[in-house]
C-alpha atoms as a PDB file:
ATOM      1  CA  UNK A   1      52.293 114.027 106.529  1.00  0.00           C
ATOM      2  CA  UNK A   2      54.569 112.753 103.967  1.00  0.00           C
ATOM      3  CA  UNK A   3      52.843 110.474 101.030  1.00  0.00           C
ATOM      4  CA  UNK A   4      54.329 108.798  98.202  1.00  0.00           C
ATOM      5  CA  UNK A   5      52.238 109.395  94.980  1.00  0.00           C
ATOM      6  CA  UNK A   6      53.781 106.542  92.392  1.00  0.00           C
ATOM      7  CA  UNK A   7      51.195 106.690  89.891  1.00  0.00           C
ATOM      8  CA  UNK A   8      52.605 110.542  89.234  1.00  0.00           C
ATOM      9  CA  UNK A   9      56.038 110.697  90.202  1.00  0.00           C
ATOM     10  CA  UNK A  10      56.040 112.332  93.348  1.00  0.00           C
ATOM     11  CA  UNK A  11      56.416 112.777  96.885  1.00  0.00           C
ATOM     12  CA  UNK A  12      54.213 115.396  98.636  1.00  0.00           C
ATOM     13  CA  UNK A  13      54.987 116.674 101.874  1.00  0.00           C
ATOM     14  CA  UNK A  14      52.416 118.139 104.541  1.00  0.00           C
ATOM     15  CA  UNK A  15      53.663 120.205 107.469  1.00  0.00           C
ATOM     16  CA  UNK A  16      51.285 122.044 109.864  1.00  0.00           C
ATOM     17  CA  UNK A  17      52.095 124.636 111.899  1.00  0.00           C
ATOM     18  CA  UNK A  18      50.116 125.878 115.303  1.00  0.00           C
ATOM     19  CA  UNK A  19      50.516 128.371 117.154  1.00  0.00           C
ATOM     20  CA  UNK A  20      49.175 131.736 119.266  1.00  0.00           C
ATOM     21  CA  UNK A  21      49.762 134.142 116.502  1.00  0.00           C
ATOM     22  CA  UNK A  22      52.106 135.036 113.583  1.00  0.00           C
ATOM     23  CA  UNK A  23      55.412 134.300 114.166  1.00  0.00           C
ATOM     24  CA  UNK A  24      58.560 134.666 112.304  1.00  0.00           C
ATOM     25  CA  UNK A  25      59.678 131.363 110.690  1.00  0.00           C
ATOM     26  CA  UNK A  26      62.227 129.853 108.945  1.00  0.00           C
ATOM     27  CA  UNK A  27      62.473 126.544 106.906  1.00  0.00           C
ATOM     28  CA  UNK A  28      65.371 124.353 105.197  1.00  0.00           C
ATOM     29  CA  UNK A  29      65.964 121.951 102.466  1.00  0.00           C
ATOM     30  CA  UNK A  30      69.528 120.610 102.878  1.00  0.00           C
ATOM     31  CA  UNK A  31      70.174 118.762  99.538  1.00  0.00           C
ATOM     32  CA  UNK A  32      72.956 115.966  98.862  1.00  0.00           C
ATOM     33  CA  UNK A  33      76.103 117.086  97.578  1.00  0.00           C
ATOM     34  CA  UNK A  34      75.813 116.101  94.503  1.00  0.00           C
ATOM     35  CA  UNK A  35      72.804 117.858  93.726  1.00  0.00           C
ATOM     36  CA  UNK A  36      72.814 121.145  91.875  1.00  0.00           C
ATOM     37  CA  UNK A  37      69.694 123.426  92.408  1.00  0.00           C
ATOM     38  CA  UNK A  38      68.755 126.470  89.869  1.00  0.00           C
ATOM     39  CA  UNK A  39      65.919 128.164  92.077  1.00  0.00           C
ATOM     40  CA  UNK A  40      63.051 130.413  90.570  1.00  0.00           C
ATOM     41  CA  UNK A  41      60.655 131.719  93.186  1.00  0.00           C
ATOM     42  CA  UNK A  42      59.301 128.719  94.829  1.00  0.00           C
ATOM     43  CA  UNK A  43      60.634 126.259  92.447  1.00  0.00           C
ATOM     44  CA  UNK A  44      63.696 124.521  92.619  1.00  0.00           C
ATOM     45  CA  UNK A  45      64.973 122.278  89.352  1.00  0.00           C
ATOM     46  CA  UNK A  46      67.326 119.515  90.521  1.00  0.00           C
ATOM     47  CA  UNK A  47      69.738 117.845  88.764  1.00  0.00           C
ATOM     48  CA  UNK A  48      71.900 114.935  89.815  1.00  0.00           C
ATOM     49  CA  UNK A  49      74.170 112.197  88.784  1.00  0.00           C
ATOM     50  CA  UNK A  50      74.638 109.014  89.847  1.00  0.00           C
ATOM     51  CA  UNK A  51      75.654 105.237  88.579  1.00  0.00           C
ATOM     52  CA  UNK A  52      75.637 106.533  85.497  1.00  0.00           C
ATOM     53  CA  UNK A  53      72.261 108.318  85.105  1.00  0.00           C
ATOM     54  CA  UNK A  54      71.375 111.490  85.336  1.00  0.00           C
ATOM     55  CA  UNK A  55      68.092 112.530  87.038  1.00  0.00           C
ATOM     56  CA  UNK A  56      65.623 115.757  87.521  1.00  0.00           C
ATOM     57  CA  UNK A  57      63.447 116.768  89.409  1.00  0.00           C
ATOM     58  CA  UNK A  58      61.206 119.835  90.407  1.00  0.00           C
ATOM     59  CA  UNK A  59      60.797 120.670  93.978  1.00  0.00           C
ATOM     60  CA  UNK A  60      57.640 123.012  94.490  1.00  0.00           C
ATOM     61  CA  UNK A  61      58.377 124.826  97.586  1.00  0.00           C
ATOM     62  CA  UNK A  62      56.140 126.254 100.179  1.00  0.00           C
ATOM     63  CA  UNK A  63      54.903 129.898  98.526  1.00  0.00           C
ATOM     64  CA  UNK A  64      54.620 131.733 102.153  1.00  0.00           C
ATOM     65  CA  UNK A  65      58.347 131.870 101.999  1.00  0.00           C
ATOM     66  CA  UNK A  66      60.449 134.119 100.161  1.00  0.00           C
ATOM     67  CA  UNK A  67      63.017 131.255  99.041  1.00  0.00           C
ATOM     68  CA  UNK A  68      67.239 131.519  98.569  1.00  0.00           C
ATOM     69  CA  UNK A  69      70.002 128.888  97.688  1.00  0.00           C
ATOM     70  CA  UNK A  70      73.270 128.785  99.879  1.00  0.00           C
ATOM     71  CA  UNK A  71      75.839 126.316  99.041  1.00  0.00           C
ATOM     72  CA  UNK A  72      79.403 126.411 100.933  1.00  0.00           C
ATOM     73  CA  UNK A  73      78.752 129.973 102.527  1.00  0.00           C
ATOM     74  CA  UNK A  74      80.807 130.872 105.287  1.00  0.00           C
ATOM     75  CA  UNK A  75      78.971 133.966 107.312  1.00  0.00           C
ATOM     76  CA  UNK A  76      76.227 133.012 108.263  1.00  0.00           C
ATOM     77  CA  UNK A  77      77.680 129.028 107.777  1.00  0.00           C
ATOM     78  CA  UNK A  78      75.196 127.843 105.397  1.00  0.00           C
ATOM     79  CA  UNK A  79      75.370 124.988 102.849  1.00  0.00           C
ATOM     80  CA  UNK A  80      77.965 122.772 104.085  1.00  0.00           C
ATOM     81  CA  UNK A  81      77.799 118.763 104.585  1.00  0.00           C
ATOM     82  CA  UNK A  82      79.579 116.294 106.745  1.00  0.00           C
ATOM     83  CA  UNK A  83      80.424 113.348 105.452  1.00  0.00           C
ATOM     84  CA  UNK A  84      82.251 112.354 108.704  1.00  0.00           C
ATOM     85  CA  UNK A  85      83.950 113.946 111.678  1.00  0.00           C
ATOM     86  CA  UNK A  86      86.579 117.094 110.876  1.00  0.00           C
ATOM     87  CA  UNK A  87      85.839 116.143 106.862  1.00  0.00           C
ATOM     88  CA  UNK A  88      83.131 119.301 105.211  1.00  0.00           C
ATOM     89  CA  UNK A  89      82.343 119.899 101.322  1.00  0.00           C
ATOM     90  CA  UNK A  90      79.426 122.171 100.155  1.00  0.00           C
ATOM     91  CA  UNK A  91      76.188 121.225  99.350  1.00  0.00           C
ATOM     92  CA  UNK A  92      73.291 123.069  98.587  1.00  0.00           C
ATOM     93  CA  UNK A  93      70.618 124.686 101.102  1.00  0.00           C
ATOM     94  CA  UNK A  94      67.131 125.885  99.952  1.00  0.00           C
ATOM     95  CA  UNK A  95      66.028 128.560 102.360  1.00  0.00           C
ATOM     96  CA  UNK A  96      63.096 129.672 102.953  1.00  0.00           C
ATOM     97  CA  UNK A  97      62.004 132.877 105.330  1.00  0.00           C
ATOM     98  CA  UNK A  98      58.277 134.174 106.025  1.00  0.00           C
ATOM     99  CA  UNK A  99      55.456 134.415 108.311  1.00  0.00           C
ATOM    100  CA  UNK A 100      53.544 131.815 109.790  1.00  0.00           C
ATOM    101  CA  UNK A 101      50.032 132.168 110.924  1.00  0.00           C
ATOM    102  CA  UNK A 102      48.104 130.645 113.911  1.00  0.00           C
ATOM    103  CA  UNK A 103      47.127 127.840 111.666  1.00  0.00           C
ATOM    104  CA  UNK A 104      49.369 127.317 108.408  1.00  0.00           C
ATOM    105  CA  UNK A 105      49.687 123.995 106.266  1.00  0.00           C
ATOM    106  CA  UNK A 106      53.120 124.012 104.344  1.00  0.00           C
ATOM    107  CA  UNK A 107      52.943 122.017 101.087  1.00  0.00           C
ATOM    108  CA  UNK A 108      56.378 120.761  99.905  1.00  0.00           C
ATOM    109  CA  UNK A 109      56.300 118.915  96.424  1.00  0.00           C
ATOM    110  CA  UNK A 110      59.038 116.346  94.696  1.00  0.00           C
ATOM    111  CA  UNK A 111      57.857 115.510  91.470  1.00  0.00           C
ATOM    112  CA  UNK A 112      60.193 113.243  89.452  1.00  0.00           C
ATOM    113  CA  UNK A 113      61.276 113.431  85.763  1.00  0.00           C
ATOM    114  CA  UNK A 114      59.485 110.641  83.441  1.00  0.00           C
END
């Protein structure tokens, strides 16, 4: 589920996972290239610039991960972006590793500087 919240700034994202058991899991945030990311735990600040304006914003991250930031890494190949064919500049990744249960909601939050 994925809901736009405009009275507060915010974009919420819902992801539920099912399955048989626990299982290993694994899940990404690939940012735009322009975006910096200073990461604390589960919370990412962004920063970004563009036509002129500079915006923030938090993204509250999914706490059943243990979270890290890659940006233009080359083993593993993590944080890159493709702007077209043969053409790649680095970006940053927000990575998160954990375990999933049998039933597990993931709550992903974008909240928006005022």
């Amino acid at each position: 589920m994925v809901r736009l919240d405009t009275d507060r700034n915010r974009l919420e994202i819902a992801d539920r996972v099912e399955s048989d058991g626990p299982h290993a899991s694994r899940l990404a945030f690939h940012l735009g290239p322009t975006v910096q990311a200073d990461l604390s735990g589960n919370h990412a600040l962004l920063c970004w610039s563009g036509q002129g304006v500079q915006t923030r914003a938090i993204l509250r991250l999914p706490a059943q991960f243990a979270w890290t930031v890659h940006r233009g890494e080359l083993d593993p190949l993590l944080g890159w972006y493709s702007p077209r064919f043969g053409v790649k500049q680095p970006t940053t990744m927000l990575l998160g590793v954990g375990i999933c249960g049998r039933s597990e909601e993931l709550c992903t939050t974008l909240e928006f500087g005022r």
